[in-house]
Protein backbone atom coordinates (compact mmCIF):
# COMPACT_ATOMS: atom_id res chain seq x y z
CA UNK A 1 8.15 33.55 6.14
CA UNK A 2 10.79 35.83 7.55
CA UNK A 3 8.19 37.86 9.54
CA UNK A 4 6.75 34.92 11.32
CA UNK A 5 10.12 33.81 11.79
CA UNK A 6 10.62 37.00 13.23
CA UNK A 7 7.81 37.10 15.41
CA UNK A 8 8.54 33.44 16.83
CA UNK A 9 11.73 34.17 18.02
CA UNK A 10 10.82 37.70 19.37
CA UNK A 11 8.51 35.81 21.72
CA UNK A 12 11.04 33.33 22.57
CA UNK A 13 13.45 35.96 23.75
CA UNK A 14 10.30 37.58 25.65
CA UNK A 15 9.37 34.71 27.67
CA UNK A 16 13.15 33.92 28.77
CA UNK A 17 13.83 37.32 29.50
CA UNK A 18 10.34 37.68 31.57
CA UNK A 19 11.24 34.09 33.25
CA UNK A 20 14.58 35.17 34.18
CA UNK A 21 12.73 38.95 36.09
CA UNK A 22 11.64 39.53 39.73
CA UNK A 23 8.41 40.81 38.11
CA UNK A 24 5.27 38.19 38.03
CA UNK A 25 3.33 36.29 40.24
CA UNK A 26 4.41 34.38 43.34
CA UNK A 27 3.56 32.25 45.42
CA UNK A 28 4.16 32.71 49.05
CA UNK A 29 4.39 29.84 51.86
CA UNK A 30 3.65 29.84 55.28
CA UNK A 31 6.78 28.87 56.98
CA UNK A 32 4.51 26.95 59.99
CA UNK A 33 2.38 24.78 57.43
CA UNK A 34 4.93 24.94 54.63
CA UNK A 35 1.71 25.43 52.43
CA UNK A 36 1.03 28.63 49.57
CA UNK A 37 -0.76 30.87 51.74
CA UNK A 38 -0.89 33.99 49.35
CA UNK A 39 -0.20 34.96 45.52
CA UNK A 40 1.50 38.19 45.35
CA UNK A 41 2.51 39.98 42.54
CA UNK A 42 6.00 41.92 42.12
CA UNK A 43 5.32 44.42 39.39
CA UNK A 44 7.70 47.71 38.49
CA UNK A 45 6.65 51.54 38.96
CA UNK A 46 8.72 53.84 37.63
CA UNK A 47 12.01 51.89 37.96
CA UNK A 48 11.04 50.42 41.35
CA UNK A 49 9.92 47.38 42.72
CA UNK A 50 6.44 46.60 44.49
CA UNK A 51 4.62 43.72 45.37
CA UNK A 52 0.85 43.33 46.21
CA UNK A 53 -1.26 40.61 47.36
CA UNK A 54 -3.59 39.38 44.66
CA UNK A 55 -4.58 35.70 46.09
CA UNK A 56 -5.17 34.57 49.65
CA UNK A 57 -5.66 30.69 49.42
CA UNK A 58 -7.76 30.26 52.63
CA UNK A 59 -11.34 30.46 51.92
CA UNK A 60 -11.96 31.94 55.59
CA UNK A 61 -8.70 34.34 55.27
CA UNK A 62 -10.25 35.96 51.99
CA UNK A 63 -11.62 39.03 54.36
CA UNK A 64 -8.72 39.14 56.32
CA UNK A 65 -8.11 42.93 57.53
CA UNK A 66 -4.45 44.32 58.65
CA UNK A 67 -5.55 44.83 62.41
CA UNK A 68 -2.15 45.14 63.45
CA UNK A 69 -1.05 47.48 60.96
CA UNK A 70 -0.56 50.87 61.14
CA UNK A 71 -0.61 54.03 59.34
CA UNK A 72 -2.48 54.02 55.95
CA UNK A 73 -2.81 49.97 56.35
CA UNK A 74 -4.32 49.72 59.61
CA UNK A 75 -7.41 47.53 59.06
CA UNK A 76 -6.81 47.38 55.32
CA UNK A 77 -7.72 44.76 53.70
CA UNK A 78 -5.11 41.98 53.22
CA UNK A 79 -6.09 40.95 49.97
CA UNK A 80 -4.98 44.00 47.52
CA UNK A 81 -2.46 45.09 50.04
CA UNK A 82 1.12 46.68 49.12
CA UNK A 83 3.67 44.72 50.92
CA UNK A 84 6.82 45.63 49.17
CA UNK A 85 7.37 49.03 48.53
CA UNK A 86 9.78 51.00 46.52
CA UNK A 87 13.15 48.67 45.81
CA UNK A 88 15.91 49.92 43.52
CA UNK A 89 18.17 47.36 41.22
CA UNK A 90 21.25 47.55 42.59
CA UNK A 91 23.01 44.53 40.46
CA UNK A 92 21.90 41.23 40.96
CA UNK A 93 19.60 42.18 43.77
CA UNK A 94 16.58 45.07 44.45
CA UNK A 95 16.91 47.20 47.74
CA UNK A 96 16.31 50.06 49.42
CA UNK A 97 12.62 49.51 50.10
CA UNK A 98 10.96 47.85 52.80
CA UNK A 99 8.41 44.63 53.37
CA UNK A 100 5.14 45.01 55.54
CA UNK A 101 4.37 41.14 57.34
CA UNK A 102 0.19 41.62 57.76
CA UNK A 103 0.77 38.69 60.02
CA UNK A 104 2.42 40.76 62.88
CA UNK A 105 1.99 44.49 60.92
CA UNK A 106 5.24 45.46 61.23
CA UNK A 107 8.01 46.69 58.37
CA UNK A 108 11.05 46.21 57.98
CA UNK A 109 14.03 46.58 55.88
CA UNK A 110 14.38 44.51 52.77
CA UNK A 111 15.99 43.34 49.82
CA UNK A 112 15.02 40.79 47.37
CA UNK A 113 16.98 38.15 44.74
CA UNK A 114 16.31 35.85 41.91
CA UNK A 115 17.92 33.09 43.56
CA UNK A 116 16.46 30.91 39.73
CA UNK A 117 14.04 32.08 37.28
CA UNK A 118 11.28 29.95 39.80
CA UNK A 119 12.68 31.29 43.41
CA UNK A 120 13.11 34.15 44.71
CA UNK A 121 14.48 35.10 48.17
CA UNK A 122 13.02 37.80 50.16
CA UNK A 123 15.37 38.69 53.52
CA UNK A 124 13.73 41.23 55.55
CA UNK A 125 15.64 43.13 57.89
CA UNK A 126 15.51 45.25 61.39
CA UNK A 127 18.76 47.47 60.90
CA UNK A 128 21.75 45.53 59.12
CA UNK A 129 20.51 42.27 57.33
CA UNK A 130 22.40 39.60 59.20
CA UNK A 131 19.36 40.62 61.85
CA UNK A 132 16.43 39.19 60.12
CA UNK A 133 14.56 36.43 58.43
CA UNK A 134 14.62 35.28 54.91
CA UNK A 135 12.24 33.31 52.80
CA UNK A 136 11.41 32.43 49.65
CA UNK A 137 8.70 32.71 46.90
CA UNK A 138 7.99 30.21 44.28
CA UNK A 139 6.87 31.56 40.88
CA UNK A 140 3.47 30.83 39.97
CA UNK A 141 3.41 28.52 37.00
């Protein structure tokens, strides 16, 4: 009875911990439509932060390439692609990496916050943040 008791609580503490992360599945909206356009997924890599797109909700996006990337992503394709690369905790927040936008292909700057265990905010940055744009990702439920 102990063990199970055990067990139980063990994946409690699990799921709150893992709902209270950066790390999962989120889903990202299209500030024009205000509609999930993409599910990406924020995963850690030896102590670092990276996301990758793993869901594009428009049927006739699905093929999507990165034409205006460059580098290793130009014409990549959008679904699989790395889009937040190699963030550092740094208390409450992870930065030090940047954020690629395969709308326009550029990269910029970024750090990233668990605003609640269900939002996170994303601010991506040319320079010194108060020159950017933020916006948010809802965790997939």
């Amino acid at each position: 009875m102990k063990k199970i008791a055990l067990t139980s609580l063990l994946i409690v503490l699990t799921s709150i911990i893992n709902a209270q992360s950066i790390f999962g599945k989120w889903n990202s909206i299209n500030e024009e439509t205000n509609e999930i356009d993409s599910v990406v997924e924020v995963y850690e890599e030896s102590g670092k932060a990276y996301a990758k797109i793993i869901e594009i909700k428009d049927f006739n996006a699905k093929d999507a390439i990165c034409d205006l990337c460059e580098g290793d992503n130009k014409n990549a394709p959008i679904l699989g692609l790395n889009i937040l690369t190699g963030l550092e905790k740094n208390d409450e927040e992870w930065s030090g990496g940047s954020i690629l936008d395969p709308r326009n292909g550029k990269v910029y700057k970024c750090y990233i916050k668990l605003v609640n265990k269900d939002k996170l905010k994303i601010r991506g940055y040319i320079g010194i943040s108060l020159i950017g744009k933020t916006a948010y990702w809802e965790r997939v439920k």
